[in-house]
N, C-alpha and C. Protein backbone atom coordinates (compact mmCIF):
# COMPACT_ATOMS: atom_id res chain seq x y z
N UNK A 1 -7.46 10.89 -9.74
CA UNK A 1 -8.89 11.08 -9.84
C UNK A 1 -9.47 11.16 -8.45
N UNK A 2 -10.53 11.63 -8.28
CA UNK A 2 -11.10 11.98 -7.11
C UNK A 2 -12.13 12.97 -6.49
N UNK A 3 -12.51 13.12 -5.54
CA UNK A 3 -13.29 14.57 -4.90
C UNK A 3 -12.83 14.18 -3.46
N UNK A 4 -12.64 15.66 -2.67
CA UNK A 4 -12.36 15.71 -1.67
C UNK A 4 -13.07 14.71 -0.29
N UNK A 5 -12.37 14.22 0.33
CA UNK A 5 -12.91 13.52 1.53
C UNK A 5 -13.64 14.09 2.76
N UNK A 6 -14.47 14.07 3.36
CA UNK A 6 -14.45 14.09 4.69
C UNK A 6 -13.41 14.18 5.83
N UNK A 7 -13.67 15.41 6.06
CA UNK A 7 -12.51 15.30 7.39
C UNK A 7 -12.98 14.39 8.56
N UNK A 8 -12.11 14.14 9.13
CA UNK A 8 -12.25 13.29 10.53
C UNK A 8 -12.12 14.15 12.17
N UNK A 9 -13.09 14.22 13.16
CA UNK A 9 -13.00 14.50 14.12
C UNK A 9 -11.29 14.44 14.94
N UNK A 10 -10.86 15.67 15.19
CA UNK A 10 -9.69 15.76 15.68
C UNK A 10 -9.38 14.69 16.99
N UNK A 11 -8.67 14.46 17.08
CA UNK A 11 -8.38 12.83 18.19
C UNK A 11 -9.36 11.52 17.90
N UNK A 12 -9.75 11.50 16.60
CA UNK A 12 -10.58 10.40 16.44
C UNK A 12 -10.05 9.47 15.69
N UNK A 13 -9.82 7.91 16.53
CA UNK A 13 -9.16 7.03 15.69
C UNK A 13 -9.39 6.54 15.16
N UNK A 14 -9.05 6.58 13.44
CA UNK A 14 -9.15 5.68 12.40
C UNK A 14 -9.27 3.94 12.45
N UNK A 15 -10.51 3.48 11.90
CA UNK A 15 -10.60 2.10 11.08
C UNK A 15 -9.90 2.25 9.98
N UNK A 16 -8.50 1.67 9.52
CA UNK A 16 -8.11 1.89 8.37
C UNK A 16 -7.76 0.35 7.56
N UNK A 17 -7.64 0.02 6.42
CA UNK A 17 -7.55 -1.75 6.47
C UNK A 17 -6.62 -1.46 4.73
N UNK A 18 -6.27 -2.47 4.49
CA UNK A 18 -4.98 -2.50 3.64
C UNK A 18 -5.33 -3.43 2.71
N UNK A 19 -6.04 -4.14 1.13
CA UNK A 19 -5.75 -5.16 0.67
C UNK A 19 -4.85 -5.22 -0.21
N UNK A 20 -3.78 -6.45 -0.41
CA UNK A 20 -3.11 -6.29 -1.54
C UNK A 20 -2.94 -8.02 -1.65
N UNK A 21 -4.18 -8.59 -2.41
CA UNK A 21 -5.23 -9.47 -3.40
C UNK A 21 -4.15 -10.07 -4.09
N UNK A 22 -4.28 -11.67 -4.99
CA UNK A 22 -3.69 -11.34 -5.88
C UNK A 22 -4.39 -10.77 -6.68
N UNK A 23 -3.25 -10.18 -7.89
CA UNK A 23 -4.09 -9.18 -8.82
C UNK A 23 -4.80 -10.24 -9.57
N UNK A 24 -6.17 -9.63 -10.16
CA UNK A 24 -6.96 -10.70 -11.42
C UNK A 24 -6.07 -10.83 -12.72
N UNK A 25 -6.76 -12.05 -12.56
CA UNK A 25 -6.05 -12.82 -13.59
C UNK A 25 -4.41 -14.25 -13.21
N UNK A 26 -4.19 -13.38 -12.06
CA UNK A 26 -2.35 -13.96 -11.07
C UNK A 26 -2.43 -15.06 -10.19
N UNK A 27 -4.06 -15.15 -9.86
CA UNK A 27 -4.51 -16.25 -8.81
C UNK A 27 -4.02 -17.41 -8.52
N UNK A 28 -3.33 -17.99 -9.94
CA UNK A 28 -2.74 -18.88 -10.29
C UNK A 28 -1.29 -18.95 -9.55
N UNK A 29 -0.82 -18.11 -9.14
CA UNK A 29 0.60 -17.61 -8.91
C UNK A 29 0.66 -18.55 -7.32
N UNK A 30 -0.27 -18.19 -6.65
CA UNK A 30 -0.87 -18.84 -5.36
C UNK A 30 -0.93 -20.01 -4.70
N UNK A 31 -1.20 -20.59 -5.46
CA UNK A 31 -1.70 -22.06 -5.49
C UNK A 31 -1.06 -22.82 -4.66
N UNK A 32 -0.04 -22.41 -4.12
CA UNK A 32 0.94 -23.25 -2.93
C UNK A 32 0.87 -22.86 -1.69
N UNK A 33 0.01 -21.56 -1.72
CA UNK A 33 -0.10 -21.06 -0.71
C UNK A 33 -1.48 -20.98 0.46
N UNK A 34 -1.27 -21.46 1.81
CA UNK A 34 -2.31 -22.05 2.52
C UNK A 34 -3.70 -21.55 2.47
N UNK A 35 -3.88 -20.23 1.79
CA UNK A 35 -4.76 -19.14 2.01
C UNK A 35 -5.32 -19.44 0.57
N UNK A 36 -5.13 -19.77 -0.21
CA UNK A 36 -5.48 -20.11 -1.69
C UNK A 36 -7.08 -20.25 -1.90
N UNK A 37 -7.56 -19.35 -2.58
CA UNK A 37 -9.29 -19.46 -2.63
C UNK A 37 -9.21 -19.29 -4.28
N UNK A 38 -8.62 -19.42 -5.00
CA UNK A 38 -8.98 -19.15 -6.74
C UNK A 38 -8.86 -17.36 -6.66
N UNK A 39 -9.41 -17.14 -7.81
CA UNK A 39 -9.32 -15.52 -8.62
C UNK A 39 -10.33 -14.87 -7.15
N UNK A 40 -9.74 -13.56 -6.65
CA UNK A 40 -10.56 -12.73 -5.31
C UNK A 40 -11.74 -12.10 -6.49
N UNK A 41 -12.61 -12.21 -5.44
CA UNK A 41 -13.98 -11.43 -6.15
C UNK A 41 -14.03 -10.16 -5.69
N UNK A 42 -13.45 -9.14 -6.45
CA UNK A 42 -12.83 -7.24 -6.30
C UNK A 42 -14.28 -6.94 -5.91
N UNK A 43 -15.16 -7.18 -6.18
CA UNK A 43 -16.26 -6.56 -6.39
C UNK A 43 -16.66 -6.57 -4.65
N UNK A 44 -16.44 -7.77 -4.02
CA UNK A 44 -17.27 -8.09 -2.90
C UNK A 44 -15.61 -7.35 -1.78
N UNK A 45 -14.49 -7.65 -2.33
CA UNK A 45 -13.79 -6.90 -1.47
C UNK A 45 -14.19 -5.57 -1.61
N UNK A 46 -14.38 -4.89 -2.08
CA UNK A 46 -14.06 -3.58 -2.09
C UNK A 46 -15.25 -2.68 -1.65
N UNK A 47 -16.33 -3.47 -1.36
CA UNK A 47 -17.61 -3.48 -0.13
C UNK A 47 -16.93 -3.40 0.81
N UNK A 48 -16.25 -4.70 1.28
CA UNK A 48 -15.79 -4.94 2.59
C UNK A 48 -15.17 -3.46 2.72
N UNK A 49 -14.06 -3.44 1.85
CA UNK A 49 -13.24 -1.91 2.38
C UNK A 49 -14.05 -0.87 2.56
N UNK A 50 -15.31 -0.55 1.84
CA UNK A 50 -15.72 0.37 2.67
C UNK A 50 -16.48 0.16 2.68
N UNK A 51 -16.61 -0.11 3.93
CA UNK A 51 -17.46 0.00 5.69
C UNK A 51 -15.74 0.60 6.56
N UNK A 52 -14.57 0.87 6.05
CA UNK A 52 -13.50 1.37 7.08
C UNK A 52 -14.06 3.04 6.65
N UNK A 53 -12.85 3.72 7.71
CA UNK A 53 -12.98 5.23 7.74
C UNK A 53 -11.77 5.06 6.63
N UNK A 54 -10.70 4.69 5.89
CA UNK A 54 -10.03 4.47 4.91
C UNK A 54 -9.51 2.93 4.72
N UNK A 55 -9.17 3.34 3.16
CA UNK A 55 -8.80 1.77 2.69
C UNK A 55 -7.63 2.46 1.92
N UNK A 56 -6.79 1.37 1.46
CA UNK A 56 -6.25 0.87 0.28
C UNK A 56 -6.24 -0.21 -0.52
N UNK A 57 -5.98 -0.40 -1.51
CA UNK A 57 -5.90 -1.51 -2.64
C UNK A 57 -5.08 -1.37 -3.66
N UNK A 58 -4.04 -2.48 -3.56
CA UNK A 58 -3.12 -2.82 -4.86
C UNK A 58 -3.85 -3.22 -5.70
N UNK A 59 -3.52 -2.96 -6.66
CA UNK A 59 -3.60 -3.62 -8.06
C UNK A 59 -2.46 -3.82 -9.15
N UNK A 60 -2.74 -4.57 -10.36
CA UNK A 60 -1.66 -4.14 -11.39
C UNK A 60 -2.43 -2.97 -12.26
N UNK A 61 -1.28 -2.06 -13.25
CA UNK A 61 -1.70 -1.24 -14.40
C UNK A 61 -2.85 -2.13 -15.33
N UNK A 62 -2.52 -3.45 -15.20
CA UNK A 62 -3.53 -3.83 -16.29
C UNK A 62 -4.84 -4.13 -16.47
N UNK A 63 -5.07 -4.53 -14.77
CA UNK A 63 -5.89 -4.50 -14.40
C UNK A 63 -6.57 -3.14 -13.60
N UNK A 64 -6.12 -2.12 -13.41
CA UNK A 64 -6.67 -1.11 -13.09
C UNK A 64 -7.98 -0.73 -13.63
N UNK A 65 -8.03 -0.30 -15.36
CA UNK A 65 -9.57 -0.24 -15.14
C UNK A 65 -10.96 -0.89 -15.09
N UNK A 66 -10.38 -2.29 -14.73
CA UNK A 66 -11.67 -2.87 -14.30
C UNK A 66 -11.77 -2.71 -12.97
N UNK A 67 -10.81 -2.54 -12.04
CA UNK A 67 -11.01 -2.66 -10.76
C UNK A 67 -11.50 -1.53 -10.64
N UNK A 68 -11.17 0.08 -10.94
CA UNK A 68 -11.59 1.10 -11.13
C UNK A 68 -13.13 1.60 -10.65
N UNK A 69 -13.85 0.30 -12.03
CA UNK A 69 -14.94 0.52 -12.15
C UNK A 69 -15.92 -0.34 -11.13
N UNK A 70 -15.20 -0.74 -10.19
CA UNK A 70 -15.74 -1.32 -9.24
C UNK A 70 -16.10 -0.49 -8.26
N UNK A 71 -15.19 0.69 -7.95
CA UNK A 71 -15.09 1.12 -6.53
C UNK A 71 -16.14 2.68 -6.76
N UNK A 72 -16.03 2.80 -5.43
CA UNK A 72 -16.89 3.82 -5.20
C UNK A 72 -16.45 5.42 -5.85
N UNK A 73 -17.22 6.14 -5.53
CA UNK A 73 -16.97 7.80 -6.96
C UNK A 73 -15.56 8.04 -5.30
N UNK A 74 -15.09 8.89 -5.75
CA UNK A 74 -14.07 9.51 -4.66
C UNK A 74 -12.51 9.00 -4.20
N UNK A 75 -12.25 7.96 -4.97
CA UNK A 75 -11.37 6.88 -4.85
C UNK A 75 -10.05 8.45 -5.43
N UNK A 76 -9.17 7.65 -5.02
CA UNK A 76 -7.79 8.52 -5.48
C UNK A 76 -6.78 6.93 -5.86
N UNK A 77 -5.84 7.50 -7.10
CA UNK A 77 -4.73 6.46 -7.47
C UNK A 77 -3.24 6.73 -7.28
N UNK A 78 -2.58 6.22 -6.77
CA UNK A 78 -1.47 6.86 -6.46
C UNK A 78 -0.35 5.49 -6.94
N UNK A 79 0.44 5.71 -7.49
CA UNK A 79 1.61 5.37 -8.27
C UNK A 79 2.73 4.66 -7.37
N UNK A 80 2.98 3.32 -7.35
CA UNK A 80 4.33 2.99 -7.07
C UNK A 80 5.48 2.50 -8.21
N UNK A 81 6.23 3.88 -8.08
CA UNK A 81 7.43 2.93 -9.38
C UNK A 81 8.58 2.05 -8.64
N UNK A 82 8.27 0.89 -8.94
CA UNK A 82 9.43 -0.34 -7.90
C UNK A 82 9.74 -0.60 -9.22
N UNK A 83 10.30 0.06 -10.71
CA UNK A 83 11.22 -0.89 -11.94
C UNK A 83 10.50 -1.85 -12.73
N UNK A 84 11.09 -1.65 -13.58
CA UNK A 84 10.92 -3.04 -14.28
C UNK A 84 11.48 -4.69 -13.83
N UNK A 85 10.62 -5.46 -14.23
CA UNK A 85 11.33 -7.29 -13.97
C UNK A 85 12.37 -7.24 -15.43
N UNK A 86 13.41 -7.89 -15.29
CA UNK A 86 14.23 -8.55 -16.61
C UNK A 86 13.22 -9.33 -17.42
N UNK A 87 12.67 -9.00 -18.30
CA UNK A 87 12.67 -9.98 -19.42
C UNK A 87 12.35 -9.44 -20.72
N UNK A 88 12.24 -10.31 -21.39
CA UNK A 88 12.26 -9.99 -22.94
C UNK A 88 10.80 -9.32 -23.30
N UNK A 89 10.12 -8.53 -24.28
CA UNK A 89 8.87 -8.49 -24.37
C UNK A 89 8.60 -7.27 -25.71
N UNK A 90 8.15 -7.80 -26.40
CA UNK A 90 7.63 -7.10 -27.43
C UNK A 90 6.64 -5.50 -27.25
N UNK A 91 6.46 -5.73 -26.00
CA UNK A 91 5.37 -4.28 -25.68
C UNK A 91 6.24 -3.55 -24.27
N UNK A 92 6.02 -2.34 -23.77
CA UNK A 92 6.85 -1.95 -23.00
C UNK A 92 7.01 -2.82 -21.39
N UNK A 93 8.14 -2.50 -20.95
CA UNK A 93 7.94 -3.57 -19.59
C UNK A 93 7.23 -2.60 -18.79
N UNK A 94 6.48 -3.12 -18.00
CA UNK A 94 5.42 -2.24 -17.03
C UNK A 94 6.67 -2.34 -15.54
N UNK A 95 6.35 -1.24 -14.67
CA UNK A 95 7.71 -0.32 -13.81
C UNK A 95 7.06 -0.26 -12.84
N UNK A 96 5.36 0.28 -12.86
CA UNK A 96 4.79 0.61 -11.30
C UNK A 96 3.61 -0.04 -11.43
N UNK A 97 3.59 0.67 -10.15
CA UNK A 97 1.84 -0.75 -9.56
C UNK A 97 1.19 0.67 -9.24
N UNK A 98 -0.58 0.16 -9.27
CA UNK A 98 -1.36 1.08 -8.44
C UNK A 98 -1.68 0.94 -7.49
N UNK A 99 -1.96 2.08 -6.80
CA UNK A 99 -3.16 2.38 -5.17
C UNK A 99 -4.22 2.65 -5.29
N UNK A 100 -4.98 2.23 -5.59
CA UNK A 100 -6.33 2.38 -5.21
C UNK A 100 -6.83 3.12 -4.05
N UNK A 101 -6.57 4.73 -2.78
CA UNK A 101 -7.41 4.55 -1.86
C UNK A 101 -8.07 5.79 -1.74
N UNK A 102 -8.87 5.94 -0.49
CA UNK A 102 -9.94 7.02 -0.09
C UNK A 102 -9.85 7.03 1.51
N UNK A 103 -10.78 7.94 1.66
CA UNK A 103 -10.86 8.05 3.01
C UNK A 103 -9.55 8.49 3.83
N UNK A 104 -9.87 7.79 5.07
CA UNK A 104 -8.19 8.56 5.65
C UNK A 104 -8.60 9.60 6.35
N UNK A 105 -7.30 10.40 7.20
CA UNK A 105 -6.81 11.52 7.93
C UNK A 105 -6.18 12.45 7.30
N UNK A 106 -7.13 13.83 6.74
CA UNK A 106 -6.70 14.77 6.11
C UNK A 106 -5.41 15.48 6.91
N UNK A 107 -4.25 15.81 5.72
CA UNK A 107 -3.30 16.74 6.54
C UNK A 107 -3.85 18.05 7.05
N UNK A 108 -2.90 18.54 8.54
CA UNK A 108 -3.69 19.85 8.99
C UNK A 108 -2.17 20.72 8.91
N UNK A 109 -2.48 21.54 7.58
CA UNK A 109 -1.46 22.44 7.12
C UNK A 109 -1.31 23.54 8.18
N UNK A 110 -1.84 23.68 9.24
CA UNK A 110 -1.75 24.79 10.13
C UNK A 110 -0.84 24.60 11.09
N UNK A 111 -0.44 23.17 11.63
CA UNK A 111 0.49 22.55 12.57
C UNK A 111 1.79 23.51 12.14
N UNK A 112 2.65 24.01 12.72
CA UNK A 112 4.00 24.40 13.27
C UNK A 112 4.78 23.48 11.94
N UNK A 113 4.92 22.43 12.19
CA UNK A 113 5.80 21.32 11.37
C UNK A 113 4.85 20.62 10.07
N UNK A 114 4.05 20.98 9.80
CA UNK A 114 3.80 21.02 8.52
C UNK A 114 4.28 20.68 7.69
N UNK A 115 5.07 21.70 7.00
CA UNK A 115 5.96 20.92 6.01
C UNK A 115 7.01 19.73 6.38
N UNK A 116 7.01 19.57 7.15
CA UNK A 116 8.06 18.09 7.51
C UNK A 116 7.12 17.29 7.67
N UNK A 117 6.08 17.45 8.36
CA UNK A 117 5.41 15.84 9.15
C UNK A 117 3.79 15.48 8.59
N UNK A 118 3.51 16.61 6.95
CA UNK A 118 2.21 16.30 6.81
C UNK A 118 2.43 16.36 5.45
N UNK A 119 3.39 17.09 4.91
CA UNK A 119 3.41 16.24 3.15
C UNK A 119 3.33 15.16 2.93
N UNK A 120 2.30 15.06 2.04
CA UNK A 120 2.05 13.48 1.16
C UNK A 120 2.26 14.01 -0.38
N UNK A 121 2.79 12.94 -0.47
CA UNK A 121 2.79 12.86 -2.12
C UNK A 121 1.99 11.25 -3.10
N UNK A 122 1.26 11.42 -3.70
CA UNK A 122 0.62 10.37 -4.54
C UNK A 122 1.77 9.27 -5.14
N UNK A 123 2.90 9.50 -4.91
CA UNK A 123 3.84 8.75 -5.61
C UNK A 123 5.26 7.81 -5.12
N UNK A 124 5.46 7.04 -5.28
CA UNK A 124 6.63 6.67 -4.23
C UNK A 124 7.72 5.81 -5.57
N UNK A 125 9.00 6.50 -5.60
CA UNK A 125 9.57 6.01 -6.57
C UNK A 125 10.54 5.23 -5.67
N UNK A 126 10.70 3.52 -5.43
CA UNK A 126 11.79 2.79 -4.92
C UNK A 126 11.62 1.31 -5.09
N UNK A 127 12.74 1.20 -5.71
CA UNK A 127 12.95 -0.31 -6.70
C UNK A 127 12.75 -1.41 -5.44
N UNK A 128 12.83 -2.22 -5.61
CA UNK A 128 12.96 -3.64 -4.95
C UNK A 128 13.77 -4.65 -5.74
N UNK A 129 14.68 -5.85 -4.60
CA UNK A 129 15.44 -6.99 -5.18
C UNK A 129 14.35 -8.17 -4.42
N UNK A 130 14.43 -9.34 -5.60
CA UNK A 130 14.21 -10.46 -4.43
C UNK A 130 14.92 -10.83 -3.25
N UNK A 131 14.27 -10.97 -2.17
CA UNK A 131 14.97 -11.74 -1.01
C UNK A 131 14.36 -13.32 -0.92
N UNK A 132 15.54 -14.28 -2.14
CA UNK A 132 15.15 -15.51 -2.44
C UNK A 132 15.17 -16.29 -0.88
N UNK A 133 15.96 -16.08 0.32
CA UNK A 133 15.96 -16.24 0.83
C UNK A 133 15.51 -15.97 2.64
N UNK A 134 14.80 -15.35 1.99
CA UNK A 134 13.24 -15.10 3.53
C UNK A 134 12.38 -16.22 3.83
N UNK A 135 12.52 -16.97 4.57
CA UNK A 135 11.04 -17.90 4.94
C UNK A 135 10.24 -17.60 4.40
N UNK A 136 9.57 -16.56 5.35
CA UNK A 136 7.86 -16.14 4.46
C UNK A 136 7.73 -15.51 3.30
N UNK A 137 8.67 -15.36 2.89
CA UNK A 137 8.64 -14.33 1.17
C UNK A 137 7.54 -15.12 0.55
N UNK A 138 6.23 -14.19 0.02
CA UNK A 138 5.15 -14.32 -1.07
C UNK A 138 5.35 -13.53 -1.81
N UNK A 139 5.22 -13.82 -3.08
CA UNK A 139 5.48 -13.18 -4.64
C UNK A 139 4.42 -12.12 -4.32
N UNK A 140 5.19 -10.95 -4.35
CA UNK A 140 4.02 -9.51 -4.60
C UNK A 140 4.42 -8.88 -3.09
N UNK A 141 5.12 -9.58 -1.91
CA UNK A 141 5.37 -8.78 -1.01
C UNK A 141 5.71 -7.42 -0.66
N UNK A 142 5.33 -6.37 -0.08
CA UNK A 142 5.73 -4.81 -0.26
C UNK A 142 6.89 -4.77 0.42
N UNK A 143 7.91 -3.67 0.13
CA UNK A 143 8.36 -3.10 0.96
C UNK A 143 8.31 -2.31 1.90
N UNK A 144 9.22 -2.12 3.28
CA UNK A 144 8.90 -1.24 4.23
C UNK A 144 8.39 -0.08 4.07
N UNK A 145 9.35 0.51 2.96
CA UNK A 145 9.24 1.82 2.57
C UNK A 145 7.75 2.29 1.60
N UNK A 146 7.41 1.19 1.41
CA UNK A 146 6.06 0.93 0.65
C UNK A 146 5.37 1.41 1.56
N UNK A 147 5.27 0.36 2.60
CA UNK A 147 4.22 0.38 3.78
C UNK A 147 4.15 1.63 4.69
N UNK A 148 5.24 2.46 4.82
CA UNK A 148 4.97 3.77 5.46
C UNK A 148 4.47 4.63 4.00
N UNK A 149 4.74 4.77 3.34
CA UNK A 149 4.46 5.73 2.19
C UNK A 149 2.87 5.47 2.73
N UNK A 150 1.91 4.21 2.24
CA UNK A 150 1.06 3.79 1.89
C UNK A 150 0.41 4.15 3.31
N UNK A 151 0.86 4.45 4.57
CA UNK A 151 0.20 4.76 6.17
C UNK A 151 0.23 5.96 6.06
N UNK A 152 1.08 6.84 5.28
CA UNK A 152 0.72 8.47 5.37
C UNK A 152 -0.09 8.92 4.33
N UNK A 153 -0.36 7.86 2.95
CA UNK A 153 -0.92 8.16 2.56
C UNK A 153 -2.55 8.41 2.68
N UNK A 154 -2.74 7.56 3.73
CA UNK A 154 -4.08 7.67 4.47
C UNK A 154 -3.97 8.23 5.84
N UNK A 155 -3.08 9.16 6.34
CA UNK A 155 -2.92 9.68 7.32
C UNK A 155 -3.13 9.27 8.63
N UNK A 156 -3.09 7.87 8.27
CA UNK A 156 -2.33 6.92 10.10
C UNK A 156 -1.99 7.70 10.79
N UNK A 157 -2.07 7.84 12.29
CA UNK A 157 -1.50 7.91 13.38
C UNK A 157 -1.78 6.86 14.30
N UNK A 158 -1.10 6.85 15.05
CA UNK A 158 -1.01 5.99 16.62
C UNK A 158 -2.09 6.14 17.25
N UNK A 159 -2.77 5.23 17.57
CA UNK A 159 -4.61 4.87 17.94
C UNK A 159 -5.11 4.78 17.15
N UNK A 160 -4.85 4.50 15.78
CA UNK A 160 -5.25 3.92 14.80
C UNK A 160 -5.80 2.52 14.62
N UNK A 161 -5.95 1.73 13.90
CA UNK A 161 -6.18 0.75 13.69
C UNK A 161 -6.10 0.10 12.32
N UNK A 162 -5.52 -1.14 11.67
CA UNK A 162 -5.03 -1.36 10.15
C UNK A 162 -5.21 -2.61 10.32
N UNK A 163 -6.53 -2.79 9.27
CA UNK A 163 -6.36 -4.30 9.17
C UNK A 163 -5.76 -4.89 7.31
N UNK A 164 -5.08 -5.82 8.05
CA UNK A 164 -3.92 -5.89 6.56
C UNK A 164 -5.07 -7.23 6.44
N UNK A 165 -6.28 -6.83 5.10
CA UNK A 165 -6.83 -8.26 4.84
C UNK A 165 -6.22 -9.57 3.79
N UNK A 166 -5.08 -9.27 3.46
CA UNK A 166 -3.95 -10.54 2.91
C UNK A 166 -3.12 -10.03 3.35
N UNK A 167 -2.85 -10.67 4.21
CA UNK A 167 -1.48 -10.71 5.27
C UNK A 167 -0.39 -10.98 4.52
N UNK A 168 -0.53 -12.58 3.57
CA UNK A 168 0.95 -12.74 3.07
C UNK A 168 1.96 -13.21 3.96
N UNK A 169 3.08 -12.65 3.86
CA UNK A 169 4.08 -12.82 4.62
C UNK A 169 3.96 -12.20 5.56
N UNK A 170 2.82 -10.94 6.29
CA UNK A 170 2.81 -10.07 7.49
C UNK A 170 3.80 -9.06 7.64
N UNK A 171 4.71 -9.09 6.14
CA UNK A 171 5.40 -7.77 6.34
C UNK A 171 5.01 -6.17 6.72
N UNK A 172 3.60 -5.96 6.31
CA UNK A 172 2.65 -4.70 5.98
C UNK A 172 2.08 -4.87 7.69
N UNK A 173 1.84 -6.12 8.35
CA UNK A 173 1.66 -6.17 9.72
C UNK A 173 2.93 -5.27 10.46
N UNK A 174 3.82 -5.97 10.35
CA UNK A 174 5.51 -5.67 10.87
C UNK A 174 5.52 -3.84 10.65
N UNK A 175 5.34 -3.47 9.40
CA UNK A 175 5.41 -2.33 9.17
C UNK A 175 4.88 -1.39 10.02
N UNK A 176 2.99 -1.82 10.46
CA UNK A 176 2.21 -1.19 11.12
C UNK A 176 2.71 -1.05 12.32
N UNK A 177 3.46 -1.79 12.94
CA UNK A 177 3.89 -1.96 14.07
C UNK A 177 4.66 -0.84 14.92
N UNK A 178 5.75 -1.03 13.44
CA UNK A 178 6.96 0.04 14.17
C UNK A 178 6.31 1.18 13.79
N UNK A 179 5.23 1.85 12.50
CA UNK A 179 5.09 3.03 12.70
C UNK A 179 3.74 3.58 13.24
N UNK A 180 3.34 2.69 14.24
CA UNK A 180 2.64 2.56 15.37
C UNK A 180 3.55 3.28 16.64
N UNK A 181 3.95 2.67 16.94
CA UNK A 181 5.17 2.60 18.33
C UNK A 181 6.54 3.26 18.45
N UNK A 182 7.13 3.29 16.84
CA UNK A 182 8.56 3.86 17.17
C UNK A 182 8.06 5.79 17.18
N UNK A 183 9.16 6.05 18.21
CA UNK A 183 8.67 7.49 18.86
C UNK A 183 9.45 8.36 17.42
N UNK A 184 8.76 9.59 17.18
CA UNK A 184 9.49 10.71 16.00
C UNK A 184 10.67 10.07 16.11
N UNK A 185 11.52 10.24 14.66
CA UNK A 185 13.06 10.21 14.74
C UNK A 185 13.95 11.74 15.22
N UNK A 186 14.61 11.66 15.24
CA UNK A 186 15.90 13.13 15.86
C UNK A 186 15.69 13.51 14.37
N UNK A 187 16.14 15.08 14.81
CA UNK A 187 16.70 15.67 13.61
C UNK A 187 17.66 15.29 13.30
N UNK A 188 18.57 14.85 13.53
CA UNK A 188 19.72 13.85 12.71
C UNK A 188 19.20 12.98 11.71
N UNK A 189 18.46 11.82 12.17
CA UNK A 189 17.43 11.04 11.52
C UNK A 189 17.04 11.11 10.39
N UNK A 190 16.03 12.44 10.42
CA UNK A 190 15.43 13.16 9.54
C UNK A 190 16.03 13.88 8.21
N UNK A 191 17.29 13.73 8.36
CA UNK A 191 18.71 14.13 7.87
C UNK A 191 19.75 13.34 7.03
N UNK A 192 19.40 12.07 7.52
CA UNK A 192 19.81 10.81 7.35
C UNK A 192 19.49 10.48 5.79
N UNK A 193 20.66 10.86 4.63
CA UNK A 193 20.55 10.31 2.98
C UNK A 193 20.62 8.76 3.15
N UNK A 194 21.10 8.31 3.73
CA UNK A 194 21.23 6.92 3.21
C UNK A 194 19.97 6.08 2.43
N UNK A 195 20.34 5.51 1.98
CA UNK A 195 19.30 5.04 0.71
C UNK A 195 18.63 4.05 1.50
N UNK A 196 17.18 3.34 1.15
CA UNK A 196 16.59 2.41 2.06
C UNK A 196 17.06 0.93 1.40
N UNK A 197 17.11 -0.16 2.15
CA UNK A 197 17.15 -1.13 1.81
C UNK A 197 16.13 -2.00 1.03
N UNK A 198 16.52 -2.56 -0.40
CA UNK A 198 15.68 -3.31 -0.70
C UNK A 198 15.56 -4.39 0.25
N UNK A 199 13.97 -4.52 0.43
CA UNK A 199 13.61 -5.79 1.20
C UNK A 199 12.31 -6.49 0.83
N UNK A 200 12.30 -6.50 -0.48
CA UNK A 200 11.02 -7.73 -1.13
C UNK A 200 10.99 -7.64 -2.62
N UNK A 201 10.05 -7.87 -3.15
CA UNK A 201 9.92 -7.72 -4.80
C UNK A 201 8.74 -7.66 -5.21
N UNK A 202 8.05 -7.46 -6.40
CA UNK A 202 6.88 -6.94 -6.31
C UNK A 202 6.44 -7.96 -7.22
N UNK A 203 7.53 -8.67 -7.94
CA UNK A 203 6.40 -9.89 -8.99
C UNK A 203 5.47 -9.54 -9.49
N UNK A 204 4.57 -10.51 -9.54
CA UNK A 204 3.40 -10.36 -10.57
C UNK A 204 1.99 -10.37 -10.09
N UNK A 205 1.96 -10.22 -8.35
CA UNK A 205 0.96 -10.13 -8.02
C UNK A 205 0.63 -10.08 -6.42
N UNK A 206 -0.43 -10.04 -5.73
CA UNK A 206 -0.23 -9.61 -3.96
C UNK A 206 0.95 -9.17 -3.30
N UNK A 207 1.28 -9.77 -2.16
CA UNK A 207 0.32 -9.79 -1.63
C UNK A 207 1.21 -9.76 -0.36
N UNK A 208 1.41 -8.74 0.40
CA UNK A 208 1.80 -8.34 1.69
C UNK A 208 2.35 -9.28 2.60
């Protein structure tokens, strides 16, 4: 869903900011954790997000259309399938999470490399395992591969700026980092099948 964005002044660097909340209703999930405020009020975040030049926002499927109806006309949803959890359940097991975002750095289809370095796609299909054993692991943590999908999906570049407003474990920080700083890969690289590593799990709720 959507209408087209605003383009952005060529060399002009993005305010871009990241939430991933627990989802409503999951708040509960939290409760051990130092940052713990009860159920997030979507309504007053999603002000905050825009005042950026782009946002994003997790959510769950179930909660999608209330959060939906929170946000502003122009919003786009984009699909992560990370699988189903094991368990038993009388109704289907739910597989992906939503994106909530807008705004952003339109691709410029005229560039030379184009098709390599400005396709986006709304969708990112890649499972996740728990890593029971990470220090900072928070239930709902993204993966790497999450977190770049989710930077091109708002067309990040370097002089950018990303504020991750539930940090979490600071994995989605870590992320910003390297695809801040690490220089293009080689065409070898770029070439490179190997499959990505699971490195988090998506549980039942937040949170980066």
């Amino acid at each position: 869903m959507g209408t087209a964005q605003p383009g952005v002044a060529p060399g002009h660097p993005l305010r871009l900011a990241y939430a991933d909340p627990p989802y409503p209703g999951k708040a509960w999930l939290y409760r051990g954790h130092p940052d713990y405020a009860g159920e997030v009020d979507h309504a007053a975040l999603i002000r905050r997000l825009s005042t950026y030049d782009g946002w994003a926002l997790s959510t769950s499927a179930a909660a999608l259309p209330a959060v939906l109806a929170l946000c502003p006309p122009g919003v786009r949803v984009a699909a992560w399938h990370r699988g189903e959890r094991p368990a038993i359940s009388r109704w289907p097991l739910n597989a992906w999470e939503p994106v909530i975002f807008t705004g952003g750095r339109p691709a410029d289809p005229s560039r030379v490399d184009a098709p390599l370095r400005t396709r986006r796609v709304d969708s990112l299909v890649h499972g996740v395992s728990p890593m029971t054993t990470l220090p900072s692991r928070v239930i709902g943590a993204k993966p790497a591969a999450f977190c770049r999908w989710l930077f091109d999906l708002l067309g990040a570049q370097p002089g950018d700026s990303l504020d991750d407003l539930f940090p979490g474990s600071g994995a989605v920080t870590r992320a910003w980092t390297a695809y801040t700083h690490v220089p293009d890969p080689s065409p070898q690289a770029e070439t490179d099948t190997s499959r990505p590593t699971a490195d988090a799990t998506p549980d039942r709720g937040d949170a980066a």
